[in-house]
Protein backbone atom coordinates (compact mmCIF):
# COMPACT_ATOMS: atom_id res chain seq x y z
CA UNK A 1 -25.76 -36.64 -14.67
CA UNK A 2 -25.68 -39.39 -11.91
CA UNK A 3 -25.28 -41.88 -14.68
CA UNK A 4 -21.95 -39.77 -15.93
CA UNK A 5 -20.57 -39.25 -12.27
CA UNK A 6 -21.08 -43.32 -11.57
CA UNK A 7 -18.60 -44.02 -15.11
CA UNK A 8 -16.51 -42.19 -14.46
CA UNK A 9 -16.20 -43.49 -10.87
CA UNK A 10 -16.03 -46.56 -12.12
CA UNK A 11 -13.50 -45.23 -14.56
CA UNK A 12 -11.54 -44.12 -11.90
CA UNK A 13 -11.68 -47.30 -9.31
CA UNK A 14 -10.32 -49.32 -12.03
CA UNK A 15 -7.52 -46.90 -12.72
CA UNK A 16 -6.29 -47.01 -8.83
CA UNK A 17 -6.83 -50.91 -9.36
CA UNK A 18 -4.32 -50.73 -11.67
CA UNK A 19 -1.93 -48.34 -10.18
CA UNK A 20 -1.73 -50.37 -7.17
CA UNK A 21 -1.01 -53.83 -8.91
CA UNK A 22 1.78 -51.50 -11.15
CA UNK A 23 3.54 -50.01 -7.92
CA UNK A 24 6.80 -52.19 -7.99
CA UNK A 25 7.27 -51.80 -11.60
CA UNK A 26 9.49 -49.85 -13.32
CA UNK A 27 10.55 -48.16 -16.68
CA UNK A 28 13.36 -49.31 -17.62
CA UNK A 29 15.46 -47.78 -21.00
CA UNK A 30 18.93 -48.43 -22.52
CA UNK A 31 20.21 -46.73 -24.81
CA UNK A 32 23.26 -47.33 -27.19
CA UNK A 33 24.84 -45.00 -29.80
CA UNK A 34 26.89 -46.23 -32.72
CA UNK A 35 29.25 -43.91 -34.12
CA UNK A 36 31.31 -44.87 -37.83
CA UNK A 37 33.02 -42.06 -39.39
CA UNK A 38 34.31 -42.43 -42.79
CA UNK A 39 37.67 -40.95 -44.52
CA UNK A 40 39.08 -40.16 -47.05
CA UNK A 41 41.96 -41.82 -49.53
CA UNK A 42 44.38 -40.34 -47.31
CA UNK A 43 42.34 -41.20 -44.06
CA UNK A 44 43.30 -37.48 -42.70
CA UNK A 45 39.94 -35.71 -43.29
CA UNK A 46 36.42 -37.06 -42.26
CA UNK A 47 34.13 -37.54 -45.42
CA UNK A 48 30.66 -38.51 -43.85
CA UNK A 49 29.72 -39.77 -40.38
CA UNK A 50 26.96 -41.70 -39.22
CA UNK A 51 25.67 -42.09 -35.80
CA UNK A 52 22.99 -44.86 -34.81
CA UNK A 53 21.44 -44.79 -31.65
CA UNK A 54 18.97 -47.33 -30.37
CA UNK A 55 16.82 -47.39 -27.31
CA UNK A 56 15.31 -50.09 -25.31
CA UNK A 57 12.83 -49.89 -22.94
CA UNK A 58 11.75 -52.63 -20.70
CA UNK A 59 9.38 -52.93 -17.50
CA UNK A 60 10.95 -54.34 -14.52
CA UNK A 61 9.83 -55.60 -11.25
CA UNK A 62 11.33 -53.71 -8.07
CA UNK A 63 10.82 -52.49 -4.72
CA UNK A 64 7.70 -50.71 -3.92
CA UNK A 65 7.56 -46.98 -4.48
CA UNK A 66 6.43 -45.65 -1.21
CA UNK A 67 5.68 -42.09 -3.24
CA UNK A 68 3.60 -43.34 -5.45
CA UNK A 69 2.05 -45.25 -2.90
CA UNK A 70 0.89 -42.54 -1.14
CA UNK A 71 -0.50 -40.84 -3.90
CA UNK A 72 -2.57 -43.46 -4.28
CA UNK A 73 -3.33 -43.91 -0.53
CA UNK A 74 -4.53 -39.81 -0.43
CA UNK A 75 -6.37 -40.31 -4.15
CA UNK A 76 -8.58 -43.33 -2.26
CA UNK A 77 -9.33 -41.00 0.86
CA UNK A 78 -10.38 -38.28 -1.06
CA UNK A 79 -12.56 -40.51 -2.82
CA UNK A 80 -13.81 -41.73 0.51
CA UNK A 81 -14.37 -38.18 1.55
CA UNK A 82 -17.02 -37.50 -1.70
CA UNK A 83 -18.36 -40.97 -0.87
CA UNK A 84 -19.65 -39.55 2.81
CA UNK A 85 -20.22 -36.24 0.83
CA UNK A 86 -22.28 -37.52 -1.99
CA UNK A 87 -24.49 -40.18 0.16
CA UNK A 88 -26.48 -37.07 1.06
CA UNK A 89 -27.00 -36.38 -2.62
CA UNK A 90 -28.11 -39.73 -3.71
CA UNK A 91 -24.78 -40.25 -4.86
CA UNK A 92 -23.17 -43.71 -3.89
CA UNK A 93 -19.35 -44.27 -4.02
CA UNK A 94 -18.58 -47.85 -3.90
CA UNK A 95 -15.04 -48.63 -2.97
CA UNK A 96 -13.54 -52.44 -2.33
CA UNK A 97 -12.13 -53.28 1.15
CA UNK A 98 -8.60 -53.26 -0.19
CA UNK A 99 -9.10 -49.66 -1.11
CA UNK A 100 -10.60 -49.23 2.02
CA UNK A 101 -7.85 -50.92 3.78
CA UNK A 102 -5.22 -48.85 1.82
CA UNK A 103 -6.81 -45.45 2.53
CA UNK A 104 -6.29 -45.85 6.85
């Protein structure tokens, strides 16, 4: 069971790693319709239509979002919590001193 609990600690560092090096980018997506109609002989009454719509998604680099942030901030002191809880149980939490740092 200890084995289990340390994965998926370790499972879940590298998740916040992540989050925090992801916390000034955004999705983001553009998206573009295409509309053609055709008529007929006459060009009075609409015989078919066809739209085409296309989306693009990008990532972009922005400003931080402070939200997210402190999501992340109240994820790592919960973490630190079950770290002082678990030491009792033979459990360690091991958490990097930017974590650390990010958690005050």
């Amino acid at each position: 069971m200890e084995e289990k609990i340390e994965a998926l600690t370790l499972k879940l560092i590298e998740k916040i790693e992540r989050a925090i090096e992801e916390l000034d980018s955004y999705t983001l997506t553009k998206t573009t319709k295409e509309k053609n109609t055709e008529y007929d002989d006459e060009g009075k009454k609409a015989v078919s239509e066809t739209i085409v719509e296309t989306e693009e998604i990008s990532i972009v680099k922005g400003t931080v979002n402070a939200s997210n942030l402190k999501t992340i901030a109240a994820a790592i002191k919960e973490l630190r919590g079950k770290d002082e809880e678990t030491e009792n149980e033979g459990i360690t939490v091991i958490l990097s001193e930017e974590i650390k740092e990010l958690s005050e």
